[in-house]
Protein backbone atom coordinates (compact mmCIF):
# COMPACT_ATOMS: atom_id res chain seq x y z
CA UNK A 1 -81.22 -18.70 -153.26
CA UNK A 2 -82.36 -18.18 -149.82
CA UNK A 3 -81.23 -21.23 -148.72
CA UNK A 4 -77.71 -20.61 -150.32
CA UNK A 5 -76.84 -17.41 -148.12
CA UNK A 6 -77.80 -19.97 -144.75
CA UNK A 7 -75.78 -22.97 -146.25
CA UNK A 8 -73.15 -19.79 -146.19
CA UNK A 9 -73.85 -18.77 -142.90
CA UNK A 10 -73.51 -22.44 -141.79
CA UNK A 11 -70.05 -22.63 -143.50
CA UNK A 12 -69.15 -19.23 -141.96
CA UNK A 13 -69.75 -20.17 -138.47
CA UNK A 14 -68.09 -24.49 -139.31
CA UNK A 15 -65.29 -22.18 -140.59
CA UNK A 16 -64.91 -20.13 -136.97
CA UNK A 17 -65.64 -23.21 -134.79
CA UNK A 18 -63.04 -25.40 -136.82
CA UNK A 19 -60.20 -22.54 -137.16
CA UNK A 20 -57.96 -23.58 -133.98
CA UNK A 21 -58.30 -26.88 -135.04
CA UNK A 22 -57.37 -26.44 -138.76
CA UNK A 23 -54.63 -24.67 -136.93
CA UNK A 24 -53.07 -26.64 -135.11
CA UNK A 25 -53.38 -29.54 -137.74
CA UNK A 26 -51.06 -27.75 -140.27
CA UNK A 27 -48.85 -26.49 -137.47
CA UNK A 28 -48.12 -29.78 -136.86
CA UNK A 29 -47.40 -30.99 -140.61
CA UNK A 30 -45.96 -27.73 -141.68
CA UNK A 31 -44.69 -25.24 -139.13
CA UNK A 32 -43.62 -22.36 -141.64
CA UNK A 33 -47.61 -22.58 -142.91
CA UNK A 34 -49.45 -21.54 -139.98
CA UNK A 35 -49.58 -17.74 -140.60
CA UNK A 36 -51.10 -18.25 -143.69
CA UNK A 37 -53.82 -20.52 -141.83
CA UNK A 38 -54.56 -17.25 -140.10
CA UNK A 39 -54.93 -14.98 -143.02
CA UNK A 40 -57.30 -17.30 -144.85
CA UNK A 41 -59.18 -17.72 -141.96
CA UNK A 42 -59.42 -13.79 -141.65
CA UNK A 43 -60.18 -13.58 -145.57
CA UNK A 44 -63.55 -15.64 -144.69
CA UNK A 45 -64.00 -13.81 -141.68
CA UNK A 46 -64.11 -10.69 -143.73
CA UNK A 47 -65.80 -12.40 -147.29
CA UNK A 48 -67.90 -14.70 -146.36
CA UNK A 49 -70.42 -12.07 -144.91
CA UNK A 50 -70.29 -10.36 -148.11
CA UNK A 51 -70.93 -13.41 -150.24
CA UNK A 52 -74.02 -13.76 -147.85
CA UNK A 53 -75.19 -10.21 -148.79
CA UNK A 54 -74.66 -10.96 -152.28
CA UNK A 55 -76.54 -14.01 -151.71
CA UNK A 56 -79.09 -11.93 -150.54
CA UNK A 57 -79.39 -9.45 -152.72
CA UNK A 58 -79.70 -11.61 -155.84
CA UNK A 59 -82.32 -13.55 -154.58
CA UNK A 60 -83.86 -10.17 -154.19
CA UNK A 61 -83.33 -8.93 -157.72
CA UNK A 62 -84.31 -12.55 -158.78
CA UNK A 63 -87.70 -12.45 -156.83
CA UNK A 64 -88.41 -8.87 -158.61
CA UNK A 65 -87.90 -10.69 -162.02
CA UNK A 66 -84.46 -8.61 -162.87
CA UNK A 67 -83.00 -10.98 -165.96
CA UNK A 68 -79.15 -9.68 -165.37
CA UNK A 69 -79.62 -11.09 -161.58
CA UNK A 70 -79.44 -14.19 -163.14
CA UNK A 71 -76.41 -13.80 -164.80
CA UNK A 72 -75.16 -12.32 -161.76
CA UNK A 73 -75.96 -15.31 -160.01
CA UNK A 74 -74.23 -17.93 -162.66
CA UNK A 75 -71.00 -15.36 -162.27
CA UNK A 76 -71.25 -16.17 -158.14
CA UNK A 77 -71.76 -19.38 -159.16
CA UNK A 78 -68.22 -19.57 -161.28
CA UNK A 79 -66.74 -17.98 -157.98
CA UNK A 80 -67.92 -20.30 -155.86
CA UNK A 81 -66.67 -23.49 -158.06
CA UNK A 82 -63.29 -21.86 -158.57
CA UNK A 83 -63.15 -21.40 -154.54
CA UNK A 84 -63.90 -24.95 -153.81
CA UNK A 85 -61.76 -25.95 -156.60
CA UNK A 86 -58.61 -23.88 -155.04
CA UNK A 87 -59.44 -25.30 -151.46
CA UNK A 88 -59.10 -28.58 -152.65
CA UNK A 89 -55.57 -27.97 -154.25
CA UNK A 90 -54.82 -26.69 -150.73
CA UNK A 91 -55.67 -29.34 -149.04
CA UNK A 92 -58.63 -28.35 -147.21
CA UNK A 93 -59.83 -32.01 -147.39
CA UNK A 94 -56.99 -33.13 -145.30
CA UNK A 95 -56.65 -30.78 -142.67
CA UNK A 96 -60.13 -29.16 -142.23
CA UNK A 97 -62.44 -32.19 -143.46
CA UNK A 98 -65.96 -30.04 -142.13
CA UNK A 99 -64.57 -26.75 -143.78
CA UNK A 100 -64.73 -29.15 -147.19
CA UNK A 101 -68.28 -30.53 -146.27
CA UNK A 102 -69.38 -27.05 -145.94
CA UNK A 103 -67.76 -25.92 -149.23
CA UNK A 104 -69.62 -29.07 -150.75
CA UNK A 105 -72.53 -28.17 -149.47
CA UNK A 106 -72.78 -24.15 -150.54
CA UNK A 107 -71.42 -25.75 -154.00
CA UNK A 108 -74.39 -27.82 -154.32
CA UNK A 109 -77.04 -25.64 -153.01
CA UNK A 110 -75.27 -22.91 -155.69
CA UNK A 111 -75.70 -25.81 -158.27
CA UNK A 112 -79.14 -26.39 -157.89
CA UNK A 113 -80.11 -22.53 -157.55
CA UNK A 114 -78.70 -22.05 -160.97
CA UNK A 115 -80.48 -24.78 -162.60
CA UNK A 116 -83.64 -23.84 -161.14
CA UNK A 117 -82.81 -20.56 -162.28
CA UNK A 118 -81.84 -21.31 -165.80
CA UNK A 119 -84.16 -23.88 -166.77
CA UNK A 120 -86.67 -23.05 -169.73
CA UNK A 121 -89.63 -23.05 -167.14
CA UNK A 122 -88.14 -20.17 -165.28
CA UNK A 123 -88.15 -17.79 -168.26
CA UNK A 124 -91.62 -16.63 -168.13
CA UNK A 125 -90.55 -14.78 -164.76
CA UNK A 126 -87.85 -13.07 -165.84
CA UNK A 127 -89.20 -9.51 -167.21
CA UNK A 128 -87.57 -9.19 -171.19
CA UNK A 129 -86.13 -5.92 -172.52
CA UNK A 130 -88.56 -4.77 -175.15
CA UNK A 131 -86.34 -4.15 -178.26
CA UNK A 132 -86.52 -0.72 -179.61
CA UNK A 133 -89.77 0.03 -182.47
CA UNK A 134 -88.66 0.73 -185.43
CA UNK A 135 -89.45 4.25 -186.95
CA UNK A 136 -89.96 4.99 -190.92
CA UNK A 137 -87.61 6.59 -192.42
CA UNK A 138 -88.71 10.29 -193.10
């Protein structure tokens, strides 16, 4: 989980150094498009930090043994498909080929961290709600 909010920070800052390219790029094929370059770029800007501090605080609730973190986690993880999914509808793959990589890699590193976190092994960590005791009637 750890390494998932750095694979974001990597994609954060391939996102920044790649933005006046992926700029100019669409310019160039579509003129009428290149606001909208801009205002996705400033939607990262603005949520990729957050998804980092989500990052972060899941692995935290994870590491404490919180059981709803890791449902948490497997909703991020839906979020995180869906966005890759939607950037590749786009086009990202065409016109900002290391923005893709770097969704790839976040993707996979998200994968893997909800495996790990899923598997049968992983259960003895998680703390379980005690159910209620039952009381006699009377």
């Amino acid at each position: 989980m750890w390494a998932g909010a750095a694979a974001e920070l990597a994609a954060l800052i391939t996102v920044i150094v790649t933005a006046d390219s992926l700029r100019a790029a669409v310019t160039r094929s579509h003129p009428a498009a290149a606001k909208s370059v801009t205002s996705h770029v400033v939607i990262d800007l603005i949520g990729v930090p957050i998804i980092i501090g989500v990052w972060l605080f899941l692995a935290w609730a994870i590491s404490r043994g919180r059981d709803a973190a890791r449902f948490a986690f497997a909703s991020l993880f839906l979020l995180i498909t869906m966005s890759v999914i939607i950037a590749q509808a786009q086009g990202t793959a065409t016109y900002a080929p290391a923005d893709a990589i770097a969704a790839a890699a976040v993707w996979f590193v998200a994968l893997a961290a909800v495996v790990l976190v899923f598997v049968p092994a992983s259960n003895r960590y998680f703390r379980q709600v005690a159910a209620p005791a039952a009381h006699p009637a009377g």
